[in-house]
PDB file of N, CA and C in Angstrom:
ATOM      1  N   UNK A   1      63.884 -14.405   7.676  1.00  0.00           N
ATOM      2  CA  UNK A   1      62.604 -14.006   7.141  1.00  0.00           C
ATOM      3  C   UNK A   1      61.904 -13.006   8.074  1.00  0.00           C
ATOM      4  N   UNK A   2      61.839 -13.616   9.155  1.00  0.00           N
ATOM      5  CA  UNK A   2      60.894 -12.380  10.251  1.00  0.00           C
ATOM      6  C   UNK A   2      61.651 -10.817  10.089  1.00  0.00           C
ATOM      7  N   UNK A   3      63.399 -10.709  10.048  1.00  0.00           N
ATOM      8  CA  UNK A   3      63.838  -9.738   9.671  1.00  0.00           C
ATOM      9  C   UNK A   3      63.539  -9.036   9.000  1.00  0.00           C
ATOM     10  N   UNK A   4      63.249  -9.407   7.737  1.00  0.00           N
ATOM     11  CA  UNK A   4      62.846  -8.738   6.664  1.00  0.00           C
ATOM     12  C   UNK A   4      61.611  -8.539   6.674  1.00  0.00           C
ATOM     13  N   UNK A   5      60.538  -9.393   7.223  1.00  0.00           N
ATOM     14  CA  UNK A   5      59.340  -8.739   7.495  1.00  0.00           C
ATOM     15  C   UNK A   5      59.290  -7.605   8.561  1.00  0.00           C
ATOM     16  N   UNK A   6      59.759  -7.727   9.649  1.00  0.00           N
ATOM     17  CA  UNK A   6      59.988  -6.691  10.155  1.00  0.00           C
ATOM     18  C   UNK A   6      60.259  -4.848   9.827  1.00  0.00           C
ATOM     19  N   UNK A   7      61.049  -5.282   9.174  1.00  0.00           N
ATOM     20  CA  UNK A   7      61.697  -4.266   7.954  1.00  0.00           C
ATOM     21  C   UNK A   7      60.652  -3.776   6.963  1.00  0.00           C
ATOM     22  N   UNK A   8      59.815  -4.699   6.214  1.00  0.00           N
ATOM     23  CA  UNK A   8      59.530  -4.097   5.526  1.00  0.00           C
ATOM     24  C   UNK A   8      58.142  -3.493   6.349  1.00  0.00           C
ATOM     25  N   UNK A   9      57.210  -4.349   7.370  1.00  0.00           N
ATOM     26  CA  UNK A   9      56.073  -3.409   8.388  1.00  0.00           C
ATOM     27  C   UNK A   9      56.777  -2.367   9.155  1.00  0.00           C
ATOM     28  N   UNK A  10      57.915  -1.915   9.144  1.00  0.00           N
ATOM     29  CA  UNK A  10      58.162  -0.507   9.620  1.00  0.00           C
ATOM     30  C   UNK A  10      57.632   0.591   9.353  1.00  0.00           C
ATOM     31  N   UNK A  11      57.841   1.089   8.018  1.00  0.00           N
ATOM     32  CA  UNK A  11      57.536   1.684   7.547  1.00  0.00           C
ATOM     33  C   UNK A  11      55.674   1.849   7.769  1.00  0.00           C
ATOM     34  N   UNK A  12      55.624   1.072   7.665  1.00  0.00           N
ATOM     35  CA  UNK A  12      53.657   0.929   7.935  1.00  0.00           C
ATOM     36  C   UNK A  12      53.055   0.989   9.506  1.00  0.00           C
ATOM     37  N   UNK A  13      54.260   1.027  10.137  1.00  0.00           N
ATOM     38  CA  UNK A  13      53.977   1.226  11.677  1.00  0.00           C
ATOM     39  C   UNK A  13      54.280   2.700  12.215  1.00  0.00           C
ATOM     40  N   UNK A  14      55.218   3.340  11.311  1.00  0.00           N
ATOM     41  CA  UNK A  14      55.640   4.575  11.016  1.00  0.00           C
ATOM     42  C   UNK A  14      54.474   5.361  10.642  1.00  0.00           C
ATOM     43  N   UNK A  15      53.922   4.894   9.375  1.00  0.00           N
ATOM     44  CA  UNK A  15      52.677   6.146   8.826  1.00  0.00           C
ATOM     45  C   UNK A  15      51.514   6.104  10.155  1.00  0.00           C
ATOM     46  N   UNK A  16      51.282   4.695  10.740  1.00  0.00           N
ATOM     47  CA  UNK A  16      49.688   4.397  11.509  1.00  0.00           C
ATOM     48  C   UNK A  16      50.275   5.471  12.542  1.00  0.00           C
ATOM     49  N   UNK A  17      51.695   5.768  13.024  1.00  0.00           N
ATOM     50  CA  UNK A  17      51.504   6.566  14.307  1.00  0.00           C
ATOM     51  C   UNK A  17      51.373   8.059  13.754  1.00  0.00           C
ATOM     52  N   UNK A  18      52.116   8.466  12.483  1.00  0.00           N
ATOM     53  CA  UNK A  18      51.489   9.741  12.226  1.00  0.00           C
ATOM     54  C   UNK A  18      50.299   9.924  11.440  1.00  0.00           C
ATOM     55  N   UNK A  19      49.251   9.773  12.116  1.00  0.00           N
ATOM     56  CA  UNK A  19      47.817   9.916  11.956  1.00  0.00           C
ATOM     57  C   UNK A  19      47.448  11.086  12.588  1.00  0.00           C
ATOM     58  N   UNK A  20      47.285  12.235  12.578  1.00  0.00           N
ATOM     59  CA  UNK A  20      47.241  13.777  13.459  1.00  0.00           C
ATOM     60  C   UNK A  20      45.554  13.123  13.850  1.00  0.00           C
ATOM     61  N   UNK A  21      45.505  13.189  15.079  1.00  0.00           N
ATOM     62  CA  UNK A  21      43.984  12.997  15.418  1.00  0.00           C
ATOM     63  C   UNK A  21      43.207  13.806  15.683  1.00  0.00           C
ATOM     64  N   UNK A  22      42.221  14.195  15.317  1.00  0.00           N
ATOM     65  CA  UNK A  22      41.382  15.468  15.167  1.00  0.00           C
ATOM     66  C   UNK A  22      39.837  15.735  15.718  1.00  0.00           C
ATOM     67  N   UNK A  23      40.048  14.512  16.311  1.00  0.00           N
ATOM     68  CA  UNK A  23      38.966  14.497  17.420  1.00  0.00           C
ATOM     69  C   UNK A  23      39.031  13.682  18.880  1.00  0.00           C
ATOM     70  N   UNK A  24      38.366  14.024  19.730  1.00  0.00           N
ATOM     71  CA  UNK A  24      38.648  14.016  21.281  1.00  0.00           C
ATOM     72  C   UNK A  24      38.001  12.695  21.122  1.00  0.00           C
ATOM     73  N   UNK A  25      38.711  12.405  22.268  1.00  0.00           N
ATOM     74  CA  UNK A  25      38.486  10.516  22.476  1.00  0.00           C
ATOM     75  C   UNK A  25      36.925  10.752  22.921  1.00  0.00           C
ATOM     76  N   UNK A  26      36.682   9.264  22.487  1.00  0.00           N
ATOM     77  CA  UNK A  26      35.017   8.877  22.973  1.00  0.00           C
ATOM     78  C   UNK A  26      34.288   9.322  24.392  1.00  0.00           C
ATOM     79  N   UNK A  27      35.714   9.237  25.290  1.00  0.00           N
ATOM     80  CA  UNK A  27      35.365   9.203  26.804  1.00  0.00           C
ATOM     81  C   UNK A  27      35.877  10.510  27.350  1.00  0.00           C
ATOM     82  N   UNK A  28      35.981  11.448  26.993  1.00  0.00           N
ATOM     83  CA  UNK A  28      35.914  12.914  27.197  1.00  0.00           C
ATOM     84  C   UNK A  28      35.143  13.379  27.189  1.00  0.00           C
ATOM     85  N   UNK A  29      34.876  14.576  28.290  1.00  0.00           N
ATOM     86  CA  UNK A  29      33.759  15.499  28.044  1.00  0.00           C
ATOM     87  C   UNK A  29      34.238  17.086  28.414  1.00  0.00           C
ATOM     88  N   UNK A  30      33.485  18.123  28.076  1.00  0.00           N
ATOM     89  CA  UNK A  30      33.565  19.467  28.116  1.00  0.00           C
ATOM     90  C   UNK A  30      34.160  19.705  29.946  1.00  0.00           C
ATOM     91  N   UNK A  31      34.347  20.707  30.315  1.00  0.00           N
ATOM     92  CA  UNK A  31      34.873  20.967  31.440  1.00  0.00           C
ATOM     93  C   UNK A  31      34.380  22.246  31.920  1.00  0.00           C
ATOM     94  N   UNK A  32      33.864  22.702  32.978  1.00  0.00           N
ATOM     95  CA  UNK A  32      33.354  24.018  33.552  1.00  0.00           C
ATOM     96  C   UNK A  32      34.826  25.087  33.905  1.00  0.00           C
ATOM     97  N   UNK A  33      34.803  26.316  33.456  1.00  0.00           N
ATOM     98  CA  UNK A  33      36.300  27.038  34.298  1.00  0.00           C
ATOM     99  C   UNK A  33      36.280  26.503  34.990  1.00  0.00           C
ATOM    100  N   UNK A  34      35.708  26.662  36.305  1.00  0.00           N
ATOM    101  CA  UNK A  34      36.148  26.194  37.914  1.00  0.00           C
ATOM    102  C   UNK A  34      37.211  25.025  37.741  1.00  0.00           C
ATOM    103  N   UNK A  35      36.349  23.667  37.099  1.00  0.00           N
ATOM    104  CA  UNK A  35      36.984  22.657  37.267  1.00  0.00           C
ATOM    105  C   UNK A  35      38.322  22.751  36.253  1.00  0.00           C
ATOM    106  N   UNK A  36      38.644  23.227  35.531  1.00  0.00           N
ATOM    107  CA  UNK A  36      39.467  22.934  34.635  1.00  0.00           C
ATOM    108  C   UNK A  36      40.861  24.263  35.398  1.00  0.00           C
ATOM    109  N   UNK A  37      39.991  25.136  36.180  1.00  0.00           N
ATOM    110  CA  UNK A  37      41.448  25.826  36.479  1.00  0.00           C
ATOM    111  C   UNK A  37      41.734  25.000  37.769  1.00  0.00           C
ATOM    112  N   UNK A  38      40.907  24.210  38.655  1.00  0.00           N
ATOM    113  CA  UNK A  38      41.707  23.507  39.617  1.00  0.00           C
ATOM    114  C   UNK A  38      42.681  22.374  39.198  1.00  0.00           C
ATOM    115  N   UNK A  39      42.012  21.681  37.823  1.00  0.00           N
ATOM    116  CA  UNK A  39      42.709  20.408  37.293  1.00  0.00           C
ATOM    117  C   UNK A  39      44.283  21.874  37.036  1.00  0.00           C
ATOM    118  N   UNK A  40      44.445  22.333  36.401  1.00  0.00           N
ATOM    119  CA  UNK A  40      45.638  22.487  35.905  1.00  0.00           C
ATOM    120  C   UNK A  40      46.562  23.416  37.119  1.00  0.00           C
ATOM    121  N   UNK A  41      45.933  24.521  37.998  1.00  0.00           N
ATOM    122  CA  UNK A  41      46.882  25.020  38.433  1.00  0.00           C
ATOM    123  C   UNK A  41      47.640  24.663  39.434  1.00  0.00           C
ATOM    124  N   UNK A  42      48.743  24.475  39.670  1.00  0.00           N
ATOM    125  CA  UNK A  42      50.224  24.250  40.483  1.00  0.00           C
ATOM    126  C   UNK A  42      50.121  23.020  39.752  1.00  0.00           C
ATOM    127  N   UNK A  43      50.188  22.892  38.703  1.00  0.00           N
ATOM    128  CA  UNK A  43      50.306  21.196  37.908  1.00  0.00           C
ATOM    129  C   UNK A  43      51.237  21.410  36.739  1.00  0.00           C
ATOM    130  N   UNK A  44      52.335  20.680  36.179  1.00  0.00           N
ATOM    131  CA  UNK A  44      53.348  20.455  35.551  1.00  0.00           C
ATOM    132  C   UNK A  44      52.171  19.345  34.579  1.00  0.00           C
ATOM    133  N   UNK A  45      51.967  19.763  32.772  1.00  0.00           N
ATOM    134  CA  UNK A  45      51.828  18.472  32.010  1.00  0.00           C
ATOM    135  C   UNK A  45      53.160  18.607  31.410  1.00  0.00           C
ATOM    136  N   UNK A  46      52.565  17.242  30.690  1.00  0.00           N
ATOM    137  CA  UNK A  46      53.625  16.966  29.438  1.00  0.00           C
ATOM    138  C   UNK A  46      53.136  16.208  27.921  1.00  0.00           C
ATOM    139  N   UNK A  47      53.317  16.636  27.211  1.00  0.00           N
ATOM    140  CA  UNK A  47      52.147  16.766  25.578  1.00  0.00           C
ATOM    141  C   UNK A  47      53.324  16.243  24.836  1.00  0.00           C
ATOM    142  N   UNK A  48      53.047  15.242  23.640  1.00  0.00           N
ATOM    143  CA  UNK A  48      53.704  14.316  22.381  1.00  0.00           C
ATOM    144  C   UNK A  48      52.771  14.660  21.688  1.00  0.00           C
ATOM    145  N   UNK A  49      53.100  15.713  20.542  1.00  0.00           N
ATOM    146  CA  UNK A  49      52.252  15.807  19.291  1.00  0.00           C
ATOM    147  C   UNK A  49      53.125  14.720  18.541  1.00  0.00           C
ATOM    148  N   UNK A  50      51.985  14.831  16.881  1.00  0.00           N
ATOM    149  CA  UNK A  50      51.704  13.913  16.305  1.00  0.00           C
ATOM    150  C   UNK A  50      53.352  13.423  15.278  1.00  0.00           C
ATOM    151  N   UNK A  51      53.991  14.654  15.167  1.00  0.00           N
ATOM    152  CA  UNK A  51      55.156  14.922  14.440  1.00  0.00           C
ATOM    153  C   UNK A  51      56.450  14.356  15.680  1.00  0.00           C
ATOM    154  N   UNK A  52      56.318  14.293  16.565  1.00  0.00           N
ATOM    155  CA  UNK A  52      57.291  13.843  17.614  1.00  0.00           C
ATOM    156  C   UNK A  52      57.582  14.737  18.377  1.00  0.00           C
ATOM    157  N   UNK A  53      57.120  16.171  18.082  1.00  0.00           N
ATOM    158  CA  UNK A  53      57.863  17.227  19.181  1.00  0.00           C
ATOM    159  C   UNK A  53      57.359  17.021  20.672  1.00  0.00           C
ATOM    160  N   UNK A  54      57.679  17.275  21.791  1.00  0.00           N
ATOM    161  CA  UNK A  54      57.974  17.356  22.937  1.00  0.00           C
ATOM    162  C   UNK A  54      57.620  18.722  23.610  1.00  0.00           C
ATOM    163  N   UNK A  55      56.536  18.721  24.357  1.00  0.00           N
ATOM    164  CA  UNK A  55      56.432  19.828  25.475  1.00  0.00           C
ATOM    165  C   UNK A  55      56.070  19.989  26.976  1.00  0.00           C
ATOM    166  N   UNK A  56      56.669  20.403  27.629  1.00  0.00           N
ATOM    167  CA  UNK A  56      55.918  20.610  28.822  1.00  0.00           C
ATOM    168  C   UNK A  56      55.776  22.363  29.369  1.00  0.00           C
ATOM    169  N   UNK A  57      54.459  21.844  29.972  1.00  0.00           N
ATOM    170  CA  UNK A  57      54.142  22.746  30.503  1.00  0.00           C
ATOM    171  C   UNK A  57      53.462  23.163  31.791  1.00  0.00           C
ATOM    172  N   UNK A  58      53.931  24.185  32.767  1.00  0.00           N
ATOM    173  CA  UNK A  58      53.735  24.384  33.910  1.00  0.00           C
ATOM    174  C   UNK A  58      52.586  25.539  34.377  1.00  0.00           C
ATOM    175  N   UNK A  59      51.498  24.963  34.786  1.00  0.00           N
ATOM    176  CA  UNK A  59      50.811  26.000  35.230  1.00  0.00           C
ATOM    177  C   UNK A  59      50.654  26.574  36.858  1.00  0.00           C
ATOM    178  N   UNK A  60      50.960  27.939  36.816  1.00  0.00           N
ATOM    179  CA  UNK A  60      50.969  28.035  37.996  1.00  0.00           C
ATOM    180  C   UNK A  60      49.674  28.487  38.751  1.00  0.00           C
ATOM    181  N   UNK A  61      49.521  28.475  40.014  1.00  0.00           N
ATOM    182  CA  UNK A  61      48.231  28.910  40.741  1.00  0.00           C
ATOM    183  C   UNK A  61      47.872  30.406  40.260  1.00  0.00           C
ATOM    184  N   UNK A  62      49.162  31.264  40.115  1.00  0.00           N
ATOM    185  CA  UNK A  62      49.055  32.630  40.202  1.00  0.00           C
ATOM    186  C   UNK A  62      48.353  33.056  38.576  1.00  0.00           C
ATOM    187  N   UNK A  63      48.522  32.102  37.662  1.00  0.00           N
ATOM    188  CA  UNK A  63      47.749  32.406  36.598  1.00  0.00           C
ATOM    189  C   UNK A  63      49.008  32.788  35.735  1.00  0.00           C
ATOM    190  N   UNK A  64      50.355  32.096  35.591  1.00  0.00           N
ATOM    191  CA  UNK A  64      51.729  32.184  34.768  1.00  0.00           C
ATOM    192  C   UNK A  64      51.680  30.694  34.373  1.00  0.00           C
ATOM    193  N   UNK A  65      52.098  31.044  33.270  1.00  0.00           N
ATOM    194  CA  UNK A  65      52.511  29.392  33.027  1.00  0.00           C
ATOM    195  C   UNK A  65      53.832  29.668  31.764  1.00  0.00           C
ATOM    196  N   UNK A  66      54.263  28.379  32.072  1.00  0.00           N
ATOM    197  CA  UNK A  66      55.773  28.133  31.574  1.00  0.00           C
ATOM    198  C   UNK A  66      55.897  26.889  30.241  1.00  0.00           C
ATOM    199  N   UNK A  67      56.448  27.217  29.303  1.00  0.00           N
ATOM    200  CA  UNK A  67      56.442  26.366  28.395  1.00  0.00           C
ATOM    201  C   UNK A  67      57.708  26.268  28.064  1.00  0.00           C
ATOM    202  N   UNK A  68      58.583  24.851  27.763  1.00  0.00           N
ATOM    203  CA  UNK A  68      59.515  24.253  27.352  1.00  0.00           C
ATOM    204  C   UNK A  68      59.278  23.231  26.409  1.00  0.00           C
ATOM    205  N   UNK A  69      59.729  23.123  25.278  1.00  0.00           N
ATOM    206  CA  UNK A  69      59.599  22.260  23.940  1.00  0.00           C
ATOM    207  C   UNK A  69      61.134  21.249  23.954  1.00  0.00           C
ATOM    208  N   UNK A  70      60.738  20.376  23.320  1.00  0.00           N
ATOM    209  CA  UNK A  70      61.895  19.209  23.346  1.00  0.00           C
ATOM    210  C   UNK A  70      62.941  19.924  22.302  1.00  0.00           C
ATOM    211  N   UNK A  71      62.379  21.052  21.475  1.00  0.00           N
ATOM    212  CA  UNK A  71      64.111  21.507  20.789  1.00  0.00           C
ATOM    213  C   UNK A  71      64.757  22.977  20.962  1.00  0.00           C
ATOM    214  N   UNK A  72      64.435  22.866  22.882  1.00  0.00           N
ATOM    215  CA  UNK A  72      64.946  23.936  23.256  1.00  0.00           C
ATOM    216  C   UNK A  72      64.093  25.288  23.288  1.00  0.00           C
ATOM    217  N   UNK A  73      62.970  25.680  22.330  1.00  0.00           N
ATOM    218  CA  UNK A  73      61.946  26.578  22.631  1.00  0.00           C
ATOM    219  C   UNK A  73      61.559  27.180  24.221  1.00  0.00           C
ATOM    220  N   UNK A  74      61.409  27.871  24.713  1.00  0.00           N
ATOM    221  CA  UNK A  74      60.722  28.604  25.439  1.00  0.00           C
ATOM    222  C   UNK A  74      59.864  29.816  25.418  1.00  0.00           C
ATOM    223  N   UNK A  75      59.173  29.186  26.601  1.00  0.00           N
ATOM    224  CA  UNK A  75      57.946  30.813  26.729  1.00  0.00           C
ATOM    225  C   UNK A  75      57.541  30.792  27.575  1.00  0.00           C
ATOM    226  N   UNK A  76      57.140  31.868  27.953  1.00  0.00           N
ATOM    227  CA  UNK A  76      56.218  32.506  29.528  1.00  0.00           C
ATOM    228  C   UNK A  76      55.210  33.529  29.138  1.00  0.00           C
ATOM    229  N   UNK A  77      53.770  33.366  29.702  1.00  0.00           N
ATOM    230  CA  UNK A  77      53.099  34.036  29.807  1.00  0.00           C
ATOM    231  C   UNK A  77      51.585  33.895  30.547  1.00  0.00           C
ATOM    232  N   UNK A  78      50.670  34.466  30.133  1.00  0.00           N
ATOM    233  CA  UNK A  78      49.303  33.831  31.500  1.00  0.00           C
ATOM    234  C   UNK A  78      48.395  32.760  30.944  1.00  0.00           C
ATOM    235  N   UNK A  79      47.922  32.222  32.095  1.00  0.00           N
ATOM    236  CA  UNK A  79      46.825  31.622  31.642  1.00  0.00           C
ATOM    237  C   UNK A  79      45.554  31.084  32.239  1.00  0.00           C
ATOM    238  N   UNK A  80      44.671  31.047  31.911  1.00  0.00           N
ATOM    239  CA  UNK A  80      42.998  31.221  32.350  1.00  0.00           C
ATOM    240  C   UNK A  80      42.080  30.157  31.618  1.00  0.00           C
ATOM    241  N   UNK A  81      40.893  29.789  31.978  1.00  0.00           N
ATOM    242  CA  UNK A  81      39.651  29.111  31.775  1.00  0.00           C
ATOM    243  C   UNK A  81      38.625  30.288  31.196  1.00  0.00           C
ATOM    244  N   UNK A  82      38.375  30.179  30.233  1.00  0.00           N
ATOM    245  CA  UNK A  82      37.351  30.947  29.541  1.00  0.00           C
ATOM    246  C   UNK A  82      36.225  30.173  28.964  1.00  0.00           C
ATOM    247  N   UNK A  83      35.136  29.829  28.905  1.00  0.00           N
ATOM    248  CA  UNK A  83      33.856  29.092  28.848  1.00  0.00           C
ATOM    249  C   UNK A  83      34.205  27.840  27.935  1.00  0.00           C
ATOM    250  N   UNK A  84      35.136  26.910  29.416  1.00  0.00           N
ATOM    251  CA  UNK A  84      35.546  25.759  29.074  1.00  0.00           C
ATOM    252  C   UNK A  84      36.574  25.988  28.103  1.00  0.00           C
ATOM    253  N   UNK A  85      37.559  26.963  27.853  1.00  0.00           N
ATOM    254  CA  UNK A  85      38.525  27.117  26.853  1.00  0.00           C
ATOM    255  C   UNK A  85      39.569  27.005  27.776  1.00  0.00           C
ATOM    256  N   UNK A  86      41.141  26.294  27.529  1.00  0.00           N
ATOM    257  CA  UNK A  86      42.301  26.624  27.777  1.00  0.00           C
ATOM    258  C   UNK A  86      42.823  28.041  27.061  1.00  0.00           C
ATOM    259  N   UNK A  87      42.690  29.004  27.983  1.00  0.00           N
ATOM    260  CA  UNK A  87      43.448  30.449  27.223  1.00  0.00           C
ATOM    261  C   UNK A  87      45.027  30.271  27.715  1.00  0.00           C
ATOM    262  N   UNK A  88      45.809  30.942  26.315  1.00  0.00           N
ATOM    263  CA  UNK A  88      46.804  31.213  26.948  1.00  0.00           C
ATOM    264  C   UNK A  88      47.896  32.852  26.283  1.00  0.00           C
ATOM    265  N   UNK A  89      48.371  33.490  27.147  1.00  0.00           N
ATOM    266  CA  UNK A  89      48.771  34.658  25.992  1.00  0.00           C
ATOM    267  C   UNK A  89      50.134  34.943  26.424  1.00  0.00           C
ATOM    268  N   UNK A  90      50.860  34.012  25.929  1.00  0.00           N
ATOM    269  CA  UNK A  90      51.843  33.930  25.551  1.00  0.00           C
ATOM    270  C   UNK A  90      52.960  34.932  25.208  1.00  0.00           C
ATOM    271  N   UNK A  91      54.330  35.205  25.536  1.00  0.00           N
ATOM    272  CA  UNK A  91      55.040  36.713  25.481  1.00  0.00           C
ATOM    273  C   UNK A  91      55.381  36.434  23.615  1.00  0.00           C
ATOM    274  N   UNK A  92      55.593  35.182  23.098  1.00  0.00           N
ATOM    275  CA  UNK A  92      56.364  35.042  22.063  1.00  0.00           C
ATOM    276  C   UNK A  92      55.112  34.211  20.947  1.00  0.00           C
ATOM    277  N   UNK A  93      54.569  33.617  21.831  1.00  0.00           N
ATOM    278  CA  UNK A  93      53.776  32.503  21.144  1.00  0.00           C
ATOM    279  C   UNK A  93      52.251  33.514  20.631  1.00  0.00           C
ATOM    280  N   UNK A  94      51.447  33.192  19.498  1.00  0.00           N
ATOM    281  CA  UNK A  94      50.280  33.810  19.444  1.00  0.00           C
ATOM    282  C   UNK A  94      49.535  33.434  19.985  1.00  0.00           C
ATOM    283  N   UNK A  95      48.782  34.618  21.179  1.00  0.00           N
ATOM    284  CA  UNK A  95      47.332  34.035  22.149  1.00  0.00           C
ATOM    285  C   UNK A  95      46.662  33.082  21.448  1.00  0.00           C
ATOM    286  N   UNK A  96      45.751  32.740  22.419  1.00  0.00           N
ATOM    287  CA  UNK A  96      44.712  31.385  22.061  1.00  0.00           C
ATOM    288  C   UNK A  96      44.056  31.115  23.315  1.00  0.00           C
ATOM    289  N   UNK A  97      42.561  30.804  22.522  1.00  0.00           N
ATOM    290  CA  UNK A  97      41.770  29.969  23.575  1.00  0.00           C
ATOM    291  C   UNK A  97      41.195  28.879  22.961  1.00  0.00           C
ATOM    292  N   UNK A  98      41.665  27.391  23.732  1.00  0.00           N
ATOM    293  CA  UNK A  98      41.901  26.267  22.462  1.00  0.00           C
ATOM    294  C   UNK A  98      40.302  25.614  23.077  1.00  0.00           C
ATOM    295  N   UNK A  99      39.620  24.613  22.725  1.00  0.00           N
ATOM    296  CA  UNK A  99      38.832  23.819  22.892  1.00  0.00           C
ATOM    297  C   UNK A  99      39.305  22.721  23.778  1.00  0.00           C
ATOM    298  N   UNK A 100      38.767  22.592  24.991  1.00  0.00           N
ATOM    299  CA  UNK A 100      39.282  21.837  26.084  1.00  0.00           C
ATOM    300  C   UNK A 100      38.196  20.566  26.610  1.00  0.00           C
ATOM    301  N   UNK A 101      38.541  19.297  26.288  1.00  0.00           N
ATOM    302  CA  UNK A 101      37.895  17.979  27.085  1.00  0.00           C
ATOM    303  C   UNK A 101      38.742  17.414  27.619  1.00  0.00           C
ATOM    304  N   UNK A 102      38.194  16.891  28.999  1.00  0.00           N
ATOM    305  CA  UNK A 102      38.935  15.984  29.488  1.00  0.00           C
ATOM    306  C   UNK A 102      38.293  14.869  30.286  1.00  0.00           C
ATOM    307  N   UNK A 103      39.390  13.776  30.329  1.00  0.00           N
ATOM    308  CA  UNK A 103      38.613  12.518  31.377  1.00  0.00           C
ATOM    309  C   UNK A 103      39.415  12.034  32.527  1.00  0.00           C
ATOM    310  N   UNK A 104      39.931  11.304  33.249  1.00  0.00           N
ATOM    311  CA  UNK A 104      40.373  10.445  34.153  1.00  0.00           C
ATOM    312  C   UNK A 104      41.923  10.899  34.005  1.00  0.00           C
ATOM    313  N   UNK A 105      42.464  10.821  32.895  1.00  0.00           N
ATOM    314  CA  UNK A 105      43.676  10.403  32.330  1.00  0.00           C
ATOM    315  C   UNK A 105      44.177  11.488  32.085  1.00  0.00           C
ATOM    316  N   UNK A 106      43.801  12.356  31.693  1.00  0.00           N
ATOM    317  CA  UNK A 106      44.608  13.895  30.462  1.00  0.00           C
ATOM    318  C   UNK A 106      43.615  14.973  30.229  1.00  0.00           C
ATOM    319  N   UNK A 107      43.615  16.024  30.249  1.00  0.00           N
ATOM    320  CA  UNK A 107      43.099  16.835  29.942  1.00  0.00           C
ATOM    321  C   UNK A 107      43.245  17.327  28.352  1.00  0.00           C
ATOM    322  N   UNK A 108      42.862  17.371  27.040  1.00  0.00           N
ATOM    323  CA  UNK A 108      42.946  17.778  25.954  1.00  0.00           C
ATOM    324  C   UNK A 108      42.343  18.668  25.264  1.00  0.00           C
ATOM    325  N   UNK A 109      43.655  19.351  24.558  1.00  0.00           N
ATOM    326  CA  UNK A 109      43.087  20.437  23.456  1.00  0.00           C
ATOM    327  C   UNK A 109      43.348  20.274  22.069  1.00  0.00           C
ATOM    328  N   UNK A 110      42.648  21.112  21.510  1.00  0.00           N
ATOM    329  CA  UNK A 110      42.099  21.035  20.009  1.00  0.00           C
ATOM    330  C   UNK A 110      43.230  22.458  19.405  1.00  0.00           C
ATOM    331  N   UNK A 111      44.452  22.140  18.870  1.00  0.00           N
ATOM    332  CA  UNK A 111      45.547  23.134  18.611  1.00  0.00           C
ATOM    333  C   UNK A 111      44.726  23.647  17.409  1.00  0.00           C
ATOM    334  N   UNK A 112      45.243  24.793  16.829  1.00  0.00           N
ATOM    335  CA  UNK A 112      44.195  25.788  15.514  1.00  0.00           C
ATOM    336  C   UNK A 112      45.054  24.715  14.192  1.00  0.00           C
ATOM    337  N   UNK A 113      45.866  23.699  14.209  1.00  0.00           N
ATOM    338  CA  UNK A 113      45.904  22.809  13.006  1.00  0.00           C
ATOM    339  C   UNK A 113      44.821  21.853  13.395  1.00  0.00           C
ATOM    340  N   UNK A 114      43.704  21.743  14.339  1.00  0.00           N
ATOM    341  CA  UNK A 114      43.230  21.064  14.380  1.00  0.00           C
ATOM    342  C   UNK A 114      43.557  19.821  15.034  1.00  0.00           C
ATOM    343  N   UNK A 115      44.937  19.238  15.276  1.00  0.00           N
ATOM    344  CA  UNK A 115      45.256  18.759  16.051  1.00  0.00           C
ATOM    345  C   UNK A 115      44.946  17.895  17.550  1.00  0.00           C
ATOM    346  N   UNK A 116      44.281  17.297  17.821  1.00  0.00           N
ATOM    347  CA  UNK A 116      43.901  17.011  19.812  1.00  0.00           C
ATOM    348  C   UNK A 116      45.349  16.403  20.112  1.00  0.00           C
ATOM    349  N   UNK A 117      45.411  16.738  21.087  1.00  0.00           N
ATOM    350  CA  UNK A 117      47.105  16.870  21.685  1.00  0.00           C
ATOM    351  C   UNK A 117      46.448  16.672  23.626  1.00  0.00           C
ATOM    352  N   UNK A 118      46.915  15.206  23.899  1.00  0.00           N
ATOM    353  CA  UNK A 118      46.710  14.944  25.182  1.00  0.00           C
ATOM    354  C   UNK A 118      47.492  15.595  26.101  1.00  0.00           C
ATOM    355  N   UNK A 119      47.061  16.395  26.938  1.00  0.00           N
ATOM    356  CA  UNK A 119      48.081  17.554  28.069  1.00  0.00           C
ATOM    357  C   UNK A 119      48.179  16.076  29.357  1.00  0.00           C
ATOM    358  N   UNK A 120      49.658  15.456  29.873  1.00  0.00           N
ATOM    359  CA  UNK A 120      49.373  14.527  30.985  1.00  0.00           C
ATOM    360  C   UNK A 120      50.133  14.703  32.139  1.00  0.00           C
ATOM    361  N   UNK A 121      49.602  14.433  33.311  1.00  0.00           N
ATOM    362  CA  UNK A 121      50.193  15.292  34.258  1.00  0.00           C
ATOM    363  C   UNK A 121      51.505  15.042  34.510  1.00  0.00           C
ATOM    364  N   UNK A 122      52.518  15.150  34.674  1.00  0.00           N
ATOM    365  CA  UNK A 122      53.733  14.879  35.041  1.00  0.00           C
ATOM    366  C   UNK A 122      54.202  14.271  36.219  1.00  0.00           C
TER     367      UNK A 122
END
């Protein structure tokens, strides 16, 4: 019996995790450039969107950063703090300056699907 219950709350444990979340946790707040380019530069995250894909990404001091995706993707290009924005302009990827909060734990952005996608340090 538990088997089959099991079995059949899968599926329902399946949909609750793809829930795309579209707003920044309770305990986040906005971030000044200063602080947000010290949180990230010479720092390696690593991001689980809502679909399962896989990324990390490396920011460097010099203002380069490096992106690797879990299905093999890559990219290189710069990146900067613009009034509390994560910018990034990308050689392959389309620029962006995303909406950036963060707390204790992760720094997060707001992807243009709307998306919040926790950046965590590696």
């Amino acid at each position: 019996m538990r088997a089959l219950l099991s079995v059949l709350l899968l599926p329902l444990s399946a949909m609750a995790q793809s829930v795309m979340p579209t707003e920044f946790p309770a305990d986040t707040a906005p971030i000044s450039d200063e602080a947000l380019t010290e949180r990230m530069a010479g720092k390696v995250y690593r991001a689980k969107l809502t679909d399962g894909a896989t990324w990390r990404l490396e920011y460097k001091k010099n203002g380069y950063a490096f992106l690797n995706t879990g299905t093999g993707f890559s990219d290189s290009g710069k990146w900067s703090a613009k009034q509390g924005q994560l910018c990034s302009e990308w050689s392959r990827i389309a620029s962006s300056c995303l909406e950036t909060r963060t707390n204790s734990e992760a720094v997060y952005i707001k992807r243009a699907t709307g998306e919040v996608v926790a950046l965590r340090p590696d």
